[in-house]
PDB file of N, CA and C in Angstrom:
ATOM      1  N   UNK A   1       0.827  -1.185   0.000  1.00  0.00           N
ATOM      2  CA  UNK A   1       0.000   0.000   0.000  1.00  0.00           C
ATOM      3  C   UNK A   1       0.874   1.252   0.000  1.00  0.00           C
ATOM      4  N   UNK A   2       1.751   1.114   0.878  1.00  0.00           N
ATOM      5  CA  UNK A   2       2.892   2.267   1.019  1.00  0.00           C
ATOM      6  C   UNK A   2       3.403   2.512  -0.726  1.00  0.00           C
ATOM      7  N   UNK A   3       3.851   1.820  -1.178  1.00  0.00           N
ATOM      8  CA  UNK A   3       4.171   1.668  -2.959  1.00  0.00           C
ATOM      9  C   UNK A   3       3.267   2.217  -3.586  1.00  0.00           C
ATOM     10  N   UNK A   4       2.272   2.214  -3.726  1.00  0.00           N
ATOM     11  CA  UNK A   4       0.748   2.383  -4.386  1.00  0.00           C
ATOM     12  C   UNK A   4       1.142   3.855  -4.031  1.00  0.00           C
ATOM     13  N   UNK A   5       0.675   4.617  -2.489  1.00  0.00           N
ATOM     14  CA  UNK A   5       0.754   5.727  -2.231  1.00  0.00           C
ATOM     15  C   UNK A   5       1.580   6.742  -3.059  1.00  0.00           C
ATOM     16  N   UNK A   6       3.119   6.032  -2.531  1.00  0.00           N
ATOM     17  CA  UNK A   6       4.059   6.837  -3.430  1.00  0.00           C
ATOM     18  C   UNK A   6       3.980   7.131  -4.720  1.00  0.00           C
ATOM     19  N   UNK A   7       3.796   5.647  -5.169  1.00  0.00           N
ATOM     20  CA  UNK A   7       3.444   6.222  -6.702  1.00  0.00           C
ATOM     21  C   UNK A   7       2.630   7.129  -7.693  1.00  0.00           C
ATOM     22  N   UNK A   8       1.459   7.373  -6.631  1.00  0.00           N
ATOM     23  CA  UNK A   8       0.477   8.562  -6.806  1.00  0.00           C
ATOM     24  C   UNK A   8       0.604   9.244  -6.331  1.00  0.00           C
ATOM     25  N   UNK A   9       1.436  10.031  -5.511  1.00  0.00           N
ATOM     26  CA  UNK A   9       1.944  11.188  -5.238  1.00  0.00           C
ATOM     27  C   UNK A   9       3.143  11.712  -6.164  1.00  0.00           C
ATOM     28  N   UNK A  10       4.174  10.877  -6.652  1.00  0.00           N
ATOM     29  CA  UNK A  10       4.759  11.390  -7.275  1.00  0.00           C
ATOM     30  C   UNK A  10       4.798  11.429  -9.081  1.00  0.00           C
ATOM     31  N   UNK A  11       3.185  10.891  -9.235  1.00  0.00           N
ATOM     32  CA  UNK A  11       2.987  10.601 -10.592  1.00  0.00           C
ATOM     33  C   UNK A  11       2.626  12.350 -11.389  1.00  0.00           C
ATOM     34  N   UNK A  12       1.972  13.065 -10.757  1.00  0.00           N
ATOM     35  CA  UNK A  12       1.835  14.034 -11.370  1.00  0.00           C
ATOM     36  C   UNK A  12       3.551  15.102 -11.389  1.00  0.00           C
ATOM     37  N   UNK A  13       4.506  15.285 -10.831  1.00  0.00           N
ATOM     38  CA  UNK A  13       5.568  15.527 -10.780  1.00  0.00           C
ATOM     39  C   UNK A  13       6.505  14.981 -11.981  1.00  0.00           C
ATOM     40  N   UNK A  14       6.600  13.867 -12.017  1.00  0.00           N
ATOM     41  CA  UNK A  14       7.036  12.832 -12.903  1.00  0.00           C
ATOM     42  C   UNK A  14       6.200  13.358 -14.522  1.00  0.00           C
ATOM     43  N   UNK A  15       4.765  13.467 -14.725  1.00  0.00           N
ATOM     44  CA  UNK A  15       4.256  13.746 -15.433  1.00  0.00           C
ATOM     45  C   UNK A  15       4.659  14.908 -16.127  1.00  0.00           C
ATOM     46  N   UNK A  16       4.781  16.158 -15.160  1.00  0.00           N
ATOM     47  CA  UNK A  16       5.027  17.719 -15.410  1.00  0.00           C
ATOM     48  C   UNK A  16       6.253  17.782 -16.043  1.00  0.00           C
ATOM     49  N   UNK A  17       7.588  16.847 -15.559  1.00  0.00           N
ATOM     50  CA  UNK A  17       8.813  17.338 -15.694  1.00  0.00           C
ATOM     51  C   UNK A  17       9.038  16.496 -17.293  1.00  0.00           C
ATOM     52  N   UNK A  18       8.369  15.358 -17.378  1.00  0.00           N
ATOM     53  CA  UNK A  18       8.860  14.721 -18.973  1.00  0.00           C
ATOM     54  C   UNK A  18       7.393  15.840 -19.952  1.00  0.00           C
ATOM     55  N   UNK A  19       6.301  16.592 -19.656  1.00  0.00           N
ATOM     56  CA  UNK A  19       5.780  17.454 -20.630  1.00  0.00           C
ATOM     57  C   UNK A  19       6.497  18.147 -20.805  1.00  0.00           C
ATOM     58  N   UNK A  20       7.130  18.670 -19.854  1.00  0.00           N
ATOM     59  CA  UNK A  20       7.535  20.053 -19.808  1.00  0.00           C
ATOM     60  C   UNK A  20       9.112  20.068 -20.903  1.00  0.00           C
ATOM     61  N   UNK A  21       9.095  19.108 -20.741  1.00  0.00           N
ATOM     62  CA  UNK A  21      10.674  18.540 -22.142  1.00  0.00           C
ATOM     63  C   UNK A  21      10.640  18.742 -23.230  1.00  0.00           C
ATOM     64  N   UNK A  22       9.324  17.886 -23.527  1.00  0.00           N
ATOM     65  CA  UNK A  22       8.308  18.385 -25.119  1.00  0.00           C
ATOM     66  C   UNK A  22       7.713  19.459 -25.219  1.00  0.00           C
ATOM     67  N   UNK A  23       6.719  19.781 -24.254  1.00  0.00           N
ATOM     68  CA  UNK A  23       6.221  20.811 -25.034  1.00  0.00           C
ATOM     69  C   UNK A  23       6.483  22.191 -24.097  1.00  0.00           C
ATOM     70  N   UNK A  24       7.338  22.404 -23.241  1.00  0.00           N
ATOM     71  CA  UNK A  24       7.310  23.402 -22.160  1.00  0.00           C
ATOM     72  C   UNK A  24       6.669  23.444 -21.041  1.00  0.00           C
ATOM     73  N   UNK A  25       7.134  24.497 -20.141  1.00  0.00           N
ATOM     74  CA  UNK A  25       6.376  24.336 -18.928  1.00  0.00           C
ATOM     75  C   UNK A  25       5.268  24.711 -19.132  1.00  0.00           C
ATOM     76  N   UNK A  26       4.505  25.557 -19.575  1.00  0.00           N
ATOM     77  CA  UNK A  26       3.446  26.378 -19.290  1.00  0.00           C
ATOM     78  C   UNK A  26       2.311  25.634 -19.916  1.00  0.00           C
ATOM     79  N   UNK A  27       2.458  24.400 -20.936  1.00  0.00           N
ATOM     80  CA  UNK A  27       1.198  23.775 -21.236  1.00  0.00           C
ATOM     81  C   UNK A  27       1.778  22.581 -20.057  1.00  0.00           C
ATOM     82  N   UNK A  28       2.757  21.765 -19.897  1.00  0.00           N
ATOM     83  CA  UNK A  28       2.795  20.889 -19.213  1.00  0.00           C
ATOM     84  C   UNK A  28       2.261  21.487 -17.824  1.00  0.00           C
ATOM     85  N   UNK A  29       2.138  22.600 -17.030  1.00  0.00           N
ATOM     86  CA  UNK A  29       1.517  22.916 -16.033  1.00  0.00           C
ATOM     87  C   UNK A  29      -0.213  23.015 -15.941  1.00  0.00           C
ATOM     88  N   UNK A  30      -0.398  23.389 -17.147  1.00  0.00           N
ATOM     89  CA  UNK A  30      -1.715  23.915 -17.716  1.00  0.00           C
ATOM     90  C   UNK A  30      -2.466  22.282 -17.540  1.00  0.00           C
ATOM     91  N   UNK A  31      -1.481  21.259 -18.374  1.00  0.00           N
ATOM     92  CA  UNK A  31      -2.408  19.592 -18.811  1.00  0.00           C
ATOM     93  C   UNK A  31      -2.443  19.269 -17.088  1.00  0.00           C
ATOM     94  N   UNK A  32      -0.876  19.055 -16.048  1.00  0.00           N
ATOM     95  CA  UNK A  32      -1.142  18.513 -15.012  1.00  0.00           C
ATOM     96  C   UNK A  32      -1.828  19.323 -14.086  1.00  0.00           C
ATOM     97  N   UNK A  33      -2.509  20.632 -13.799  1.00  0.00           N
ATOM     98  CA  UNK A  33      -3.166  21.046 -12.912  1.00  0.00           C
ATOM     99  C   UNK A  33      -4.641  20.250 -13.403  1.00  0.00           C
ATOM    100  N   UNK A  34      -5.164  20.557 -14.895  1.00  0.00           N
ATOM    101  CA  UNK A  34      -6.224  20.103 -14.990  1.00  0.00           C
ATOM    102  C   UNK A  34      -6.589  18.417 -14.640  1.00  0.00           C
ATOM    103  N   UNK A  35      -5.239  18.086 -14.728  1.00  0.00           N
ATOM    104  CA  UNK A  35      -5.726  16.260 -14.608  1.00  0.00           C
ATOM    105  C   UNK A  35      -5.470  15.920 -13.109  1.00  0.00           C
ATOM    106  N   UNK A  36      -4.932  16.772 -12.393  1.00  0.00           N
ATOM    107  CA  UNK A  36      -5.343  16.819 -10.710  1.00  0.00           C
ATOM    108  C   UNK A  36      -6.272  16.822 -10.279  1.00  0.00           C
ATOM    109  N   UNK A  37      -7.292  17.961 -10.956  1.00  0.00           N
ATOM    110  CA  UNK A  37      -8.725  18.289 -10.728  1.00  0.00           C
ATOM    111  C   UNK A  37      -9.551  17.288 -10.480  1.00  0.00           C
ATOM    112  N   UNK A  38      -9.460  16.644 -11.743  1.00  0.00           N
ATOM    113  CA  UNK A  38      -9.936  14.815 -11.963  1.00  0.00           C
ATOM    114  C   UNK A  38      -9.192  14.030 -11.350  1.00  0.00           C
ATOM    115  N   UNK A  39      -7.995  14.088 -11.627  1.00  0.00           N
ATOM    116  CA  UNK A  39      -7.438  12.616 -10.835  1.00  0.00           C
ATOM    117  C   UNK A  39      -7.549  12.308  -9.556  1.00  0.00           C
ATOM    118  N   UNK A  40      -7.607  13.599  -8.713  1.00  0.00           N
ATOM    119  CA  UNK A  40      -7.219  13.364  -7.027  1.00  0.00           C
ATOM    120  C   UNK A  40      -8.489  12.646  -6.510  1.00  0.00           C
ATOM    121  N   UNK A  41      -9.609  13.442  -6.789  1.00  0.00           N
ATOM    122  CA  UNK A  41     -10.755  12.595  -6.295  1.00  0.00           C
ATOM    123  C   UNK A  41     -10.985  11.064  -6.873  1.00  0.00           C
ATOM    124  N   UNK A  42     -10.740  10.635  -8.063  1.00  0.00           N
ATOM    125  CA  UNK A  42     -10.923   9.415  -8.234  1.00  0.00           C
ATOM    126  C   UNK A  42      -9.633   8.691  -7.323  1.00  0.00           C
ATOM    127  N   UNK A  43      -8.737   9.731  -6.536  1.00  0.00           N
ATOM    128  CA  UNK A  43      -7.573   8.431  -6.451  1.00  0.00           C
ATOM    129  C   UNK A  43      -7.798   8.239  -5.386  1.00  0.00           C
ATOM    130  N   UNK A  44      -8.524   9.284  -4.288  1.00  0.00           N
ATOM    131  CA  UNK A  44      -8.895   9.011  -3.127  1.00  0.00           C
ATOM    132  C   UNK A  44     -10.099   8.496  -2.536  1.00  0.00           C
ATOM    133  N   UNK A  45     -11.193   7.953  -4.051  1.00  0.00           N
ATOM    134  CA  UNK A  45     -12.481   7.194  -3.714  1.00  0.00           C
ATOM    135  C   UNK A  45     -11.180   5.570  -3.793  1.00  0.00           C
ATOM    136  N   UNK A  46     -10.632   5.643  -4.865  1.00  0.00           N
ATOM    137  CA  UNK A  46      -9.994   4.310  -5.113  1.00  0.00           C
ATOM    138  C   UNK A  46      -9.263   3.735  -4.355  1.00  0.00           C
ATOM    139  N   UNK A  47      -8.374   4.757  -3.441  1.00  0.00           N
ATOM    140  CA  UNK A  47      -7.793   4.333  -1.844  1.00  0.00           C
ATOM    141  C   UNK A  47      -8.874   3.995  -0.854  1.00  0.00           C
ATOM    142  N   UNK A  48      -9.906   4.463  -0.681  1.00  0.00           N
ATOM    143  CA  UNK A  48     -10.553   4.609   0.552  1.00  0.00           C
ATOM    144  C   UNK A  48     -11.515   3.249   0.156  1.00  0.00           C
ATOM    145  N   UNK A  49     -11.189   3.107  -0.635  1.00  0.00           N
ATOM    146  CA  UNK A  49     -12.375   1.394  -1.223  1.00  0.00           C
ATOM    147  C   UNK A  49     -11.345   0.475  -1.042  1.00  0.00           C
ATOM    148  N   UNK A  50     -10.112   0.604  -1.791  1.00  0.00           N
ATOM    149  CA  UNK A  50      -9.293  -0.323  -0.984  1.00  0.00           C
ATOM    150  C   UNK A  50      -9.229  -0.611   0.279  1.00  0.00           C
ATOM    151  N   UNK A  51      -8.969   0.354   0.961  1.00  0.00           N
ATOM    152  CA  UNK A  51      -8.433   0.127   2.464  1.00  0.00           C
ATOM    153  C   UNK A  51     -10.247  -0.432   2.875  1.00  0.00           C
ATOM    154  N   UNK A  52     -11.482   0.204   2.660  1.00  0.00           N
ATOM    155  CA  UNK A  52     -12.369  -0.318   3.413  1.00  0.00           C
ATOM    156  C   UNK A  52     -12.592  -1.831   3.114  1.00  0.00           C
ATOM    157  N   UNK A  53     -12.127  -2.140   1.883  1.00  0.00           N
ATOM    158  CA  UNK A  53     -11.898  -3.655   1.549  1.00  0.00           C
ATOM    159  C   UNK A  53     -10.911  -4.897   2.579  1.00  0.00           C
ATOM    160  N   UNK A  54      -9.889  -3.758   2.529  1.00  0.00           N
ATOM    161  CA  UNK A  54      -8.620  -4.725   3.328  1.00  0.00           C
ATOM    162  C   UNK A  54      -9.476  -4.673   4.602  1.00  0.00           C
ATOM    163  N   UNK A  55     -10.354  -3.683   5.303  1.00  0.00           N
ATOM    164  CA  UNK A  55     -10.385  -3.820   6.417  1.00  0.00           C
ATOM    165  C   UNK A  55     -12.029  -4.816   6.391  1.00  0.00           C
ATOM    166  N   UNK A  56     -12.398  -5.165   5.534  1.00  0.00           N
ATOM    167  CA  UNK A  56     -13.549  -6.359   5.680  1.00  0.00           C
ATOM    168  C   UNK A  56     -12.793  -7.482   5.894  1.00  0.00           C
ATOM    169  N   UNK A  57     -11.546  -7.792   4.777  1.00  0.00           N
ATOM    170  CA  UNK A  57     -11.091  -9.164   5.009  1.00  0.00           C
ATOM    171  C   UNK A  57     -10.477  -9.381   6.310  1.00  0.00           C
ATOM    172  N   UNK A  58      -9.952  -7.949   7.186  1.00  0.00           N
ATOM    173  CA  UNK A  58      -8.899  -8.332   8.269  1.00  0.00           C
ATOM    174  C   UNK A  58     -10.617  -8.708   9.465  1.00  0.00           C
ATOM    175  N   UNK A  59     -11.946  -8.357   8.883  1.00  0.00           N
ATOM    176  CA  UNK A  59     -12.492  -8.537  10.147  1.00  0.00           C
ATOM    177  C   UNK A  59     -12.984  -9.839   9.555  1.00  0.00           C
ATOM    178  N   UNK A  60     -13.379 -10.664   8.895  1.00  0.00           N
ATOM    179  CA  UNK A  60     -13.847 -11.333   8.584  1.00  0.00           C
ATOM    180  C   UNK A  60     -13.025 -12.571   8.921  1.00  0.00           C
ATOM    181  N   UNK A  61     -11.588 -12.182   8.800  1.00  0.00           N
ATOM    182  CA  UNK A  61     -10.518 -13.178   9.416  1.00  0.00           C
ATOM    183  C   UNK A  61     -10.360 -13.210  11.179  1.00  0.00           C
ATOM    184  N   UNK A  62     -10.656 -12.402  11.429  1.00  0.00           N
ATOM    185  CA  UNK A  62     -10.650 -12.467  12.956  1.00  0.00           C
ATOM    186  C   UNK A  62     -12.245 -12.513  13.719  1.00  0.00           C
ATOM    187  N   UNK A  63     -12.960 -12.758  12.944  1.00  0.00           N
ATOM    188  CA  UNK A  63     -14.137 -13.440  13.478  1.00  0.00           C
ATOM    189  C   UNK A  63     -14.546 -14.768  13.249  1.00  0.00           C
ATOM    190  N   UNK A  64     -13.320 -15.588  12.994  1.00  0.00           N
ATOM    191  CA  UNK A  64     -13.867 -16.908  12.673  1.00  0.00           C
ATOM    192  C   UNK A  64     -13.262 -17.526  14.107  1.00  0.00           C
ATOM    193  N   UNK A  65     -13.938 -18.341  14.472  1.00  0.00           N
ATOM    194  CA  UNK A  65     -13.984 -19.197  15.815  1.00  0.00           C
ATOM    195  C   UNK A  65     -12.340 -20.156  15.939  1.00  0.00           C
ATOM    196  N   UNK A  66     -11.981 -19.722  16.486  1.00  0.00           N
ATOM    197  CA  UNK A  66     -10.617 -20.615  16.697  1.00  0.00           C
ATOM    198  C   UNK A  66     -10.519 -22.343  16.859  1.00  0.00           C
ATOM    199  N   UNK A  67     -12.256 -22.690  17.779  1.00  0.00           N
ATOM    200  CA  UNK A  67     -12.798 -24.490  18.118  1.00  0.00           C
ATOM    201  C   UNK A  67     -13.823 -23.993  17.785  1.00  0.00           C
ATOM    202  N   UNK A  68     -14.398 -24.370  16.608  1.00  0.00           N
ATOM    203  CA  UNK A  68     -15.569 -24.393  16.132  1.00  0.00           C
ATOM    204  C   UNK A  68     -16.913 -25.470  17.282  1.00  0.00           C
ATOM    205  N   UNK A  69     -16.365 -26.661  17.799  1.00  0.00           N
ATOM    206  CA  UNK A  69     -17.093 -27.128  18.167  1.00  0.00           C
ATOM    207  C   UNK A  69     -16.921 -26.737  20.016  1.00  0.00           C
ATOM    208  N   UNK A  70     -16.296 -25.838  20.844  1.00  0.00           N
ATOM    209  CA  UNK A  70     -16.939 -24.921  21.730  1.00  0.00           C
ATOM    210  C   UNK A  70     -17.670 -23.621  21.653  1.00  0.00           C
ATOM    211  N   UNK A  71     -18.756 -23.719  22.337  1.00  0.00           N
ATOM    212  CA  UNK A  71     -19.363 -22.891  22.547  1.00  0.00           C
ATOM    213  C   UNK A  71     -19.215 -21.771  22.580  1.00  0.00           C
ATOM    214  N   UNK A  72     -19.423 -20.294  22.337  1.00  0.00           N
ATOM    215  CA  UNK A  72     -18.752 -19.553  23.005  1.00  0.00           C
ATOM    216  C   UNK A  72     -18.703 -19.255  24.280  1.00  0.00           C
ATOM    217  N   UNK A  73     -19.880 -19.403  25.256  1.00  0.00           N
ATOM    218  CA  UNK A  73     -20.247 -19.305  26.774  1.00  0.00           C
ATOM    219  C   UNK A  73     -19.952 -20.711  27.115  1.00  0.00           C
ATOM    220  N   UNK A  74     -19.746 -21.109  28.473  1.00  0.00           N
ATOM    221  CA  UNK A  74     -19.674 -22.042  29.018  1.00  0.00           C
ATOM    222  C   UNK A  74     -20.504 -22.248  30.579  1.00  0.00           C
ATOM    223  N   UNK A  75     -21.544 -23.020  30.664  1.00  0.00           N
ATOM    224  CA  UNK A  75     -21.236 -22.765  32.516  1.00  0.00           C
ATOM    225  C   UNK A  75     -20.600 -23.610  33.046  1.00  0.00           C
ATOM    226  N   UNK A  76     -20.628 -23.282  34.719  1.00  0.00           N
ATOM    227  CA  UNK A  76     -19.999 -24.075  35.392  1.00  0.00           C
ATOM    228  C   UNK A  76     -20.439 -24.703  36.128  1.00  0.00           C
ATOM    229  N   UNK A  77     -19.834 -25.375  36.891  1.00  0.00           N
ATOM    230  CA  UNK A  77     -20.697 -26.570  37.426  1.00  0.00           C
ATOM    231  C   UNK A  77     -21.788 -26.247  38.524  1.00  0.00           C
ATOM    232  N   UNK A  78     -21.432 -24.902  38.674  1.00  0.00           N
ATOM    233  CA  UNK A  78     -22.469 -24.234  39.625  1.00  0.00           C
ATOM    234  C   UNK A  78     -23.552 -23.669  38.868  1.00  0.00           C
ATOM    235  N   UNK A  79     -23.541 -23.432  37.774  1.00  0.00           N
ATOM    236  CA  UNK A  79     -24.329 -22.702  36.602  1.00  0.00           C
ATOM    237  C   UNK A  79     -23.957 -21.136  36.179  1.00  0.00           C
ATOM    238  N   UNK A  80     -22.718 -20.979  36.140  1.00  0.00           N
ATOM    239  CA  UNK A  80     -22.569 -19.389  36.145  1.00  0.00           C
ATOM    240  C   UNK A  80     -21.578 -19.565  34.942  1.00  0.00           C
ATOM    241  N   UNK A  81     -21.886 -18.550  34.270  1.00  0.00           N
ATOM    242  CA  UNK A  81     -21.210 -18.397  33.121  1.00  0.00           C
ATOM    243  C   UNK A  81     -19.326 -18.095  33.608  1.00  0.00           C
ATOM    244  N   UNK A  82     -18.784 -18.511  32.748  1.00  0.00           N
ATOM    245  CA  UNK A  82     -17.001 -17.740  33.112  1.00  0.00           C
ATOM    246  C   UNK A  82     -16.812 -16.705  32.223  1.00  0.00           C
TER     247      UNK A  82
END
């Protein structure tokens, strides 16, 4: 995830400096401000679906029963739960 991050942070940078080779700064600033506009919000619905994803599987993994065939309550021989 850390990889992912970086790479979208430093993709518009990366972007600016190889336009800006070809065609100059002032349209290469002009194309990457406008594709920020758009890009940031799709990149931060697309993070935040990931991570709410990773965090279904991490609960879905830690709600499975360790002895399926105990109970979860138990009593005792007196009748009181532990």
């Amino acid at each position: 995830m850390k990889k992912f991050i970086a790479a979208v942070a430093l993709s518009p940078w990366i972007a600016y400096h190889l336009l800006s080779l070809l065609t100059g700064e002032a349209s290469a600033w002009q194309f990457v401000s406008a594709s920020l506009w758009v890009g940031t919000p799709i990149l931060v619905v697309v993070a935040a679906l990931r991570a709410y994803g990773e965090g279904l599987q991490r609960g879905a993994r830690s709600s499975q029963p360790c002895d399926p065939d105990r109970p979860a309550f138990q009593t005792t021989q007196l009748g009181h739960l532990n």
